[in-house]
PDB file of N, CA and C in Angstrom:
ATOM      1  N   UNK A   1     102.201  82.481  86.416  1.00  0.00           N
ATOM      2  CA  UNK A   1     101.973  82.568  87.836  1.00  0.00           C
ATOM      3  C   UNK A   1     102.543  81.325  88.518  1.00  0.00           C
ATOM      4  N   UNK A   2     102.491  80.035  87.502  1.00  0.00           N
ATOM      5  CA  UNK A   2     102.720  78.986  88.578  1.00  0.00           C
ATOM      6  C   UNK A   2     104.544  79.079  88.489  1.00  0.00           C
ATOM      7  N   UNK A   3     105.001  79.596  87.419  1.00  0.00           N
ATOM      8  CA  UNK A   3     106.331  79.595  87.705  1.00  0.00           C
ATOM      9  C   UNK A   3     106.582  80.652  88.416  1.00  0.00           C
ATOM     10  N   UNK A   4     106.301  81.370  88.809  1.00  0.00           N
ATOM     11  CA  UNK A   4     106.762  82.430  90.421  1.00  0.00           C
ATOM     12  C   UNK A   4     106.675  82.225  91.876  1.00  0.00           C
ATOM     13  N   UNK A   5     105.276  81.008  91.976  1.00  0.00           N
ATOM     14  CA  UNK A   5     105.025  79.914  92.679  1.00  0.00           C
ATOM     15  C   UNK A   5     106.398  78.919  93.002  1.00  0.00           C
ATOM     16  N   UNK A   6     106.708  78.426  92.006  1.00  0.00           N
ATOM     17  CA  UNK A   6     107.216  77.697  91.829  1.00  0.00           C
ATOM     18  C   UNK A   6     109.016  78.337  92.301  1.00  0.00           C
ATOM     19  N   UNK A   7     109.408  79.159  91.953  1.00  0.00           N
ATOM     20  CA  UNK A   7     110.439  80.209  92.356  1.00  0.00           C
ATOM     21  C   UNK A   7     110.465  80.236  94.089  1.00  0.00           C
ATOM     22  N   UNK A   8     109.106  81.131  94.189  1.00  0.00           N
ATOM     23  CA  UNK A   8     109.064  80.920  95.852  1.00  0.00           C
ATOM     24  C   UNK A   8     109.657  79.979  96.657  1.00  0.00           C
ATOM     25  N   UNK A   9     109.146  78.615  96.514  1.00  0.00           N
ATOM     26  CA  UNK A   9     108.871  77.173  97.139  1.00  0.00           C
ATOM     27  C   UNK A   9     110.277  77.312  96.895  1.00  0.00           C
ATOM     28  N   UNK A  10     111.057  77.268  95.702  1.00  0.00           N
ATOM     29  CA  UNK A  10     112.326  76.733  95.576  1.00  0.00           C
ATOM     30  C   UNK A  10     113.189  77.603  96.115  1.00  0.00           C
ATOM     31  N   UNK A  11     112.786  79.230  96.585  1.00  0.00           N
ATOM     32  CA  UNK A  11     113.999  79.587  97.813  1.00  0.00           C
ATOM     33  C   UNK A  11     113.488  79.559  99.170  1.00  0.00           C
ATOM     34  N   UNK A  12     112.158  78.946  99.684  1.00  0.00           N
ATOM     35  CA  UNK A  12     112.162  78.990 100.746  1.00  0.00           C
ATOM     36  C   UNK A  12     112.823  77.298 100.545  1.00  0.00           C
ATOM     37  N   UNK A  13     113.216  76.670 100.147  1.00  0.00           N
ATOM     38  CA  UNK A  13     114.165  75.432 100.635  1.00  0.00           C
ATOM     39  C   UNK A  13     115.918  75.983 100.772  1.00  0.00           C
ATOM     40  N   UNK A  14     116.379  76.942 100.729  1.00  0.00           N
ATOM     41  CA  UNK A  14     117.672  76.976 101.086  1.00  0.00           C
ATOM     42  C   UNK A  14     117.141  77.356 102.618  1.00  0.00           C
ATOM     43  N   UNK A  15     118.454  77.247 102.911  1.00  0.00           N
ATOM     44  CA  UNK A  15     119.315  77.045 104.787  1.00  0.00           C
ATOM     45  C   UNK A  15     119.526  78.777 104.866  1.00  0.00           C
ATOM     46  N   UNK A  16     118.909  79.622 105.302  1.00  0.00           N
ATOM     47  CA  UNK A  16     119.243  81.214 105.883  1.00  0.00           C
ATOM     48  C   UNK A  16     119.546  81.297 107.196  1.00  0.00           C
ATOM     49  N   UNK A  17     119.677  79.922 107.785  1.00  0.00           N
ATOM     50  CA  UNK A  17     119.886  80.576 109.396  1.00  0.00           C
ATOM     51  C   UNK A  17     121.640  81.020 109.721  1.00  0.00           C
ATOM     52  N   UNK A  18     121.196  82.212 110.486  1.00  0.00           N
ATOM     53  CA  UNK A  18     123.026  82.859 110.516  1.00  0.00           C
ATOM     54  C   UNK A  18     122.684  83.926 109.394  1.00  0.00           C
ATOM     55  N   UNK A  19     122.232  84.546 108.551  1.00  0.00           N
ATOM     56  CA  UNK A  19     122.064  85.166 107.735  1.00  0.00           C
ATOM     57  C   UNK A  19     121.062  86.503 108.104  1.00  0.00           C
ATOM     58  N   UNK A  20     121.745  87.683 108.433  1.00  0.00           N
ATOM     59  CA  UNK A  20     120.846  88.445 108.829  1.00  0.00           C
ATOM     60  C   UNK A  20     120.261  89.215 107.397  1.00  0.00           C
ATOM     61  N   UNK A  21     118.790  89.820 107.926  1.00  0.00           N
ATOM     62  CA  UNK A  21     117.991  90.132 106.753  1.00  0.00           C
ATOM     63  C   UNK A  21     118.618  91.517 106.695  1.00  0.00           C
ATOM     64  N   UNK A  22     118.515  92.095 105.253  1.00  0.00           N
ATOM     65  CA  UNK A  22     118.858  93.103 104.574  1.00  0.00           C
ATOM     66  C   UNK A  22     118.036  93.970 104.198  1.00  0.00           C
ATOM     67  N   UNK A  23     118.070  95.209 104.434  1.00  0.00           N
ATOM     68  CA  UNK A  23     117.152  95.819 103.470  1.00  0.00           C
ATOM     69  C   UNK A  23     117.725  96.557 102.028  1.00  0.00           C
ATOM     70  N   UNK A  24     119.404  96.619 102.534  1.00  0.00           N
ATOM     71  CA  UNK A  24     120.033  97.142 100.983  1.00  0.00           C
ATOM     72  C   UNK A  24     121.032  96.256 100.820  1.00  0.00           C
ATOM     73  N   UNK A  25     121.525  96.316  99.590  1.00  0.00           N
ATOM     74  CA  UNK A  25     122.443  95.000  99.560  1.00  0.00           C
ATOM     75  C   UNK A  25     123.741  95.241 100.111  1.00  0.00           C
ATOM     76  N   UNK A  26     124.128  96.994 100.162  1.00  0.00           N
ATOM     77  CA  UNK A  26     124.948  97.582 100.730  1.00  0.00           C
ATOM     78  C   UNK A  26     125.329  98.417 101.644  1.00  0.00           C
ATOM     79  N   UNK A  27     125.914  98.749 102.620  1.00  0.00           N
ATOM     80  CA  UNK A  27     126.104  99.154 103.738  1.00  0.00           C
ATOM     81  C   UNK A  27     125.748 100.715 103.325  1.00  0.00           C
ATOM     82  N   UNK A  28     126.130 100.826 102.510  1.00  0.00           N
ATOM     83  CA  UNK A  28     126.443 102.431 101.926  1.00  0.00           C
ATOM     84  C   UNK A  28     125.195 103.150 101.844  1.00  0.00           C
ATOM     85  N   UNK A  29     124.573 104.399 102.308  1.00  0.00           N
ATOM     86  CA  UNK A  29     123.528 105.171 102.362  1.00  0.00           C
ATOM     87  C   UNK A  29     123.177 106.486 101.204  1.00  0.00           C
ATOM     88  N   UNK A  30     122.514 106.830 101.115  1.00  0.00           N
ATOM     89  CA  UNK A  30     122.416 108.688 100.066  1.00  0.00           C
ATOM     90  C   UNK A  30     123.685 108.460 100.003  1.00  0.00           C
ATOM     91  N   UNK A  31     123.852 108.065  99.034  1.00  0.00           N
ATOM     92  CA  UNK A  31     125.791 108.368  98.141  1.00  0.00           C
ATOM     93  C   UNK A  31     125.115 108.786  96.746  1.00  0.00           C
ATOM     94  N   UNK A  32     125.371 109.913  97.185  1.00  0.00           N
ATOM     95  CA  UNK A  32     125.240 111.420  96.114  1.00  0.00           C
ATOM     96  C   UNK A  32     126.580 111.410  95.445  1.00  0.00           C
ATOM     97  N   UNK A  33     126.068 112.395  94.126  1.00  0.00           N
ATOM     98  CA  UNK A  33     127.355 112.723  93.155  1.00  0.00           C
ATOM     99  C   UNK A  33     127.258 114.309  93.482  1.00  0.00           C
ATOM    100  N   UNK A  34     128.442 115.052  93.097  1.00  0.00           N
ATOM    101  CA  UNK A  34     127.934 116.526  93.367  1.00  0.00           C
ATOM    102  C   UNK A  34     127.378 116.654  91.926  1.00  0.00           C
ATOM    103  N   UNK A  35     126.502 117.865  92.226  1.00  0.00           N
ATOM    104  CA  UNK A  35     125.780 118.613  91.078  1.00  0.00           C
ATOM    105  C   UNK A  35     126.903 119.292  90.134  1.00  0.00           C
ATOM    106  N   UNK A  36     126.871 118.917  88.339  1.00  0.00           N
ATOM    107  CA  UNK A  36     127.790 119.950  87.988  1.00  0.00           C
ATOM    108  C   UNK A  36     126.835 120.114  87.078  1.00  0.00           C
ATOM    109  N   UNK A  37     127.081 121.681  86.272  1.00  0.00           N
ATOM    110  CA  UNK A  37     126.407 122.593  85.698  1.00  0.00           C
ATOM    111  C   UNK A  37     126.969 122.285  84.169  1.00  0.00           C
ATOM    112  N   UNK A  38     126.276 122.107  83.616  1.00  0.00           N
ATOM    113  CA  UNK A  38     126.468 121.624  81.929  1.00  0.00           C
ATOM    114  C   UNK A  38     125.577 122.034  80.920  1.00  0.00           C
ATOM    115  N   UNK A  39     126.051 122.129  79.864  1.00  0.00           N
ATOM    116  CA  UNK A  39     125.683 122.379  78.460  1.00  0.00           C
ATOM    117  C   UNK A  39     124.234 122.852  78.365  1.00  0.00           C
ATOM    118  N   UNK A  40     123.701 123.732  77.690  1.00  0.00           N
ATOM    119  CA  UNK A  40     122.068 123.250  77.705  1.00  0.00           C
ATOM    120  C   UNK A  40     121.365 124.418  76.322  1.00  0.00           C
ATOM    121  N   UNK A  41     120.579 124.016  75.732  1.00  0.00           N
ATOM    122  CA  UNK A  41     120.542 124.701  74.845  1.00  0.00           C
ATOM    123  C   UNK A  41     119.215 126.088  75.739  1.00  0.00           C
ATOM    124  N   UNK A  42     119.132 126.597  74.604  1.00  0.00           N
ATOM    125  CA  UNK A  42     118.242 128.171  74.577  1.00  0.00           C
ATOM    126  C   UNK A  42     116.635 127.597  74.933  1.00  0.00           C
ATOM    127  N   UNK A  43     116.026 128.372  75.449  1.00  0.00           N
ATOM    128  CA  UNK A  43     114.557 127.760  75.209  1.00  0.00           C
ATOM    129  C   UNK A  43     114.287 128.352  74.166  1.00  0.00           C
ATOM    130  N   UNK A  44     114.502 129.077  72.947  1.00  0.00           N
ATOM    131  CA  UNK A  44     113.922 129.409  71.542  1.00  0.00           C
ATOM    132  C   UNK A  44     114.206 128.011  71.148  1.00  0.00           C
ATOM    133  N   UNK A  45     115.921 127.681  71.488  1.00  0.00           N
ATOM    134  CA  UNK A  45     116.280 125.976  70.419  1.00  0.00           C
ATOM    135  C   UNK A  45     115.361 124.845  71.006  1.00  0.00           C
ATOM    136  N   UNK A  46     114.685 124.990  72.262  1.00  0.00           N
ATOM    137  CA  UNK A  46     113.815 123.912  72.707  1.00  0.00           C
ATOM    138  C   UNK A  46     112.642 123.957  72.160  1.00  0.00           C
ATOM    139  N   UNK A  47     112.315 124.828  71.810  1.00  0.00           N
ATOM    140  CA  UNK A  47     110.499 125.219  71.447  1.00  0.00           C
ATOM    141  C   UNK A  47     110.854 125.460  69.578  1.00  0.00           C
ATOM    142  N   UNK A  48     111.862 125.180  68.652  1.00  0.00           N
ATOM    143  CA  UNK A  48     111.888 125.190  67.707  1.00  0.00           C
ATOM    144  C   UNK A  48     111.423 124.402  67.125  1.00  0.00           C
ATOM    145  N   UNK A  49     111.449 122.814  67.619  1.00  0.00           N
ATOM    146  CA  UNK A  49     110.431 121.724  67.150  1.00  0.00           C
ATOM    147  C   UNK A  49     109.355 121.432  67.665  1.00  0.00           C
ATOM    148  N   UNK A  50     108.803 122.153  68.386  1.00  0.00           N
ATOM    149  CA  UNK A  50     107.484 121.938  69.676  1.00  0.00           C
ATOM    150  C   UNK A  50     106.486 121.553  68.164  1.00  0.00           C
ATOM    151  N   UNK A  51     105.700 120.880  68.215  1.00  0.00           N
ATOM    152  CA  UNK A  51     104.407 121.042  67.307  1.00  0.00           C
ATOM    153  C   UNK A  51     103.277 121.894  68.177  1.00  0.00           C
ATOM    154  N   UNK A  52     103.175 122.314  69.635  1.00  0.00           N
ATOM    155  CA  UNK A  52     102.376 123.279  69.728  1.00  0.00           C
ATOM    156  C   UNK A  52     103.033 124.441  70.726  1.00  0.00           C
ATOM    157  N   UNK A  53     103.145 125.295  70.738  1.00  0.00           N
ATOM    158  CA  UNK A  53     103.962 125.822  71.708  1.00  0.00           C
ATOM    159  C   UNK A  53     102.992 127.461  71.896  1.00  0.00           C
ATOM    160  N   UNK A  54     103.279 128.303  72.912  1.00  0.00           N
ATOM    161  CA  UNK A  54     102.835 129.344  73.024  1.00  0.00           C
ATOM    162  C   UNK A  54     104.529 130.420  73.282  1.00  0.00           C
ATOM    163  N   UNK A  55     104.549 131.410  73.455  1.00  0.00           N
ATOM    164  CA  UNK A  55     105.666 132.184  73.757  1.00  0.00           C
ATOM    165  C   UNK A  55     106.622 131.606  74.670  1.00  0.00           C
ATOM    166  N   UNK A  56     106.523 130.779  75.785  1.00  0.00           N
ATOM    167  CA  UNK A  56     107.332 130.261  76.408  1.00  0.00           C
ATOM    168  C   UNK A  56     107.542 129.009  76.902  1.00  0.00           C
ATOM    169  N   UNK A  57     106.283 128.723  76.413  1.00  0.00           N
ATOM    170  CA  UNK A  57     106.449 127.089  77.060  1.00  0.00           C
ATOM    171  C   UNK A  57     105.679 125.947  76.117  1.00  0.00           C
ATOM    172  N   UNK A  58     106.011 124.750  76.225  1.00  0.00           N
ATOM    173  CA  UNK A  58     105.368 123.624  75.412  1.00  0.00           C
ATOM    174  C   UNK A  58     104.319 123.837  75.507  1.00  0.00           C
ATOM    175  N   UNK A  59     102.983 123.002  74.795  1.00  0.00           N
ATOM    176  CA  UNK A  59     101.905 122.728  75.072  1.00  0.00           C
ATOM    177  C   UNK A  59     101.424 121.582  74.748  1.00  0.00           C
ATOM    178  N   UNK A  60     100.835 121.143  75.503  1.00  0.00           N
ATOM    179  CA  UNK A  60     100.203 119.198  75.313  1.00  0.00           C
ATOM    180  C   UNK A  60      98.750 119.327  75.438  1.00  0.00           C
ATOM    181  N   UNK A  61      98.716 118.221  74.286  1.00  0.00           N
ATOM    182  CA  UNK A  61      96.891 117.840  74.672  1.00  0.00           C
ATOM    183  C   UNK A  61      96.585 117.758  76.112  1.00  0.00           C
ATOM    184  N   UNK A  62      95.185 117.928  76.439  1.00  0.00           N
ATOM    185  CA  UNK A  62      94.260 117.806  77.720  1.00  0.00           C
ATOM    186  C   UNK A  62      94.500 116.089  78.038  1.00  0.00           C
ATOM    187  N   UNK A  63      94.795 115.860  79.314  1.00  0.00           N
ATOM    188  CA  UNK A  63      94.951 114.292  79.130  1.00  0.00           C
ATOM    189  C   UNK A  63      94.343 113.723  80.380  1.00  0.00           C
ATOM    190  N   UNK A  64      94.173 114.895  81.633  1.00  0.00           N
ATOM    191  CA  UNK A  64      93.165 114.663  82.812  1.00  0.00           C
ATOM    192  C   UNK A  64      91.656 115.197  82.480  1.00  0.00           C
ATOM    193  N   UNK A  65      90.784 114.776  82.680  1.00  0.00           N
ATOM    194  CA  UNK A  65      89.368 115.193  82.841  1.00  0.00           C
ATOM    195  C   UNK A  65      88.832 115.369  83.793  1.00  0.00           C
ATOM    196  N   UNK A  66      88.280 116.635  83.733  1.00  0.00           N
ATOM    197  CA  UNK A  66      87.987 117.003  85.604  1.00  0.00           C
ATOM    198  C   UNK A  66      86.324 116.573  85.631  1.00  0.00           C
TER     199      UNK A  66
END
């Protein structure tokens, strides 16, 4: 903790004036890739190693408690 302290103190001593604040480091906004459609196996080949599975879908232990 005291070295993050210590971090702080040592950039509030640089000179920022003239320096407008940022919120991204880059001008650039949502710069998306397009969507492409690729490879994918079967859901039989997905559920072939499941250790619990039912007809179509995985199954996981209970892990919320109501």
């Amino acid at each position: 903790m005291q070295q993050m302290i210590g971090f702080i103190e040592k950039l509030q001593e640089l000179d920022t004036s003239g320096i407008d604040p940022l919120m991204h480091l880059t001008e650039e906004m949502n710069v998306l890739r397009q969507d492409e459609v690729k490879g994918s196996v079967s859901r039989e080949e997905a559920l072939q190693n499941a250790a619990l599975k039912n007809e179509s879908f995985f199954m996981v232990p209970k892990v919320i408690k109501k």
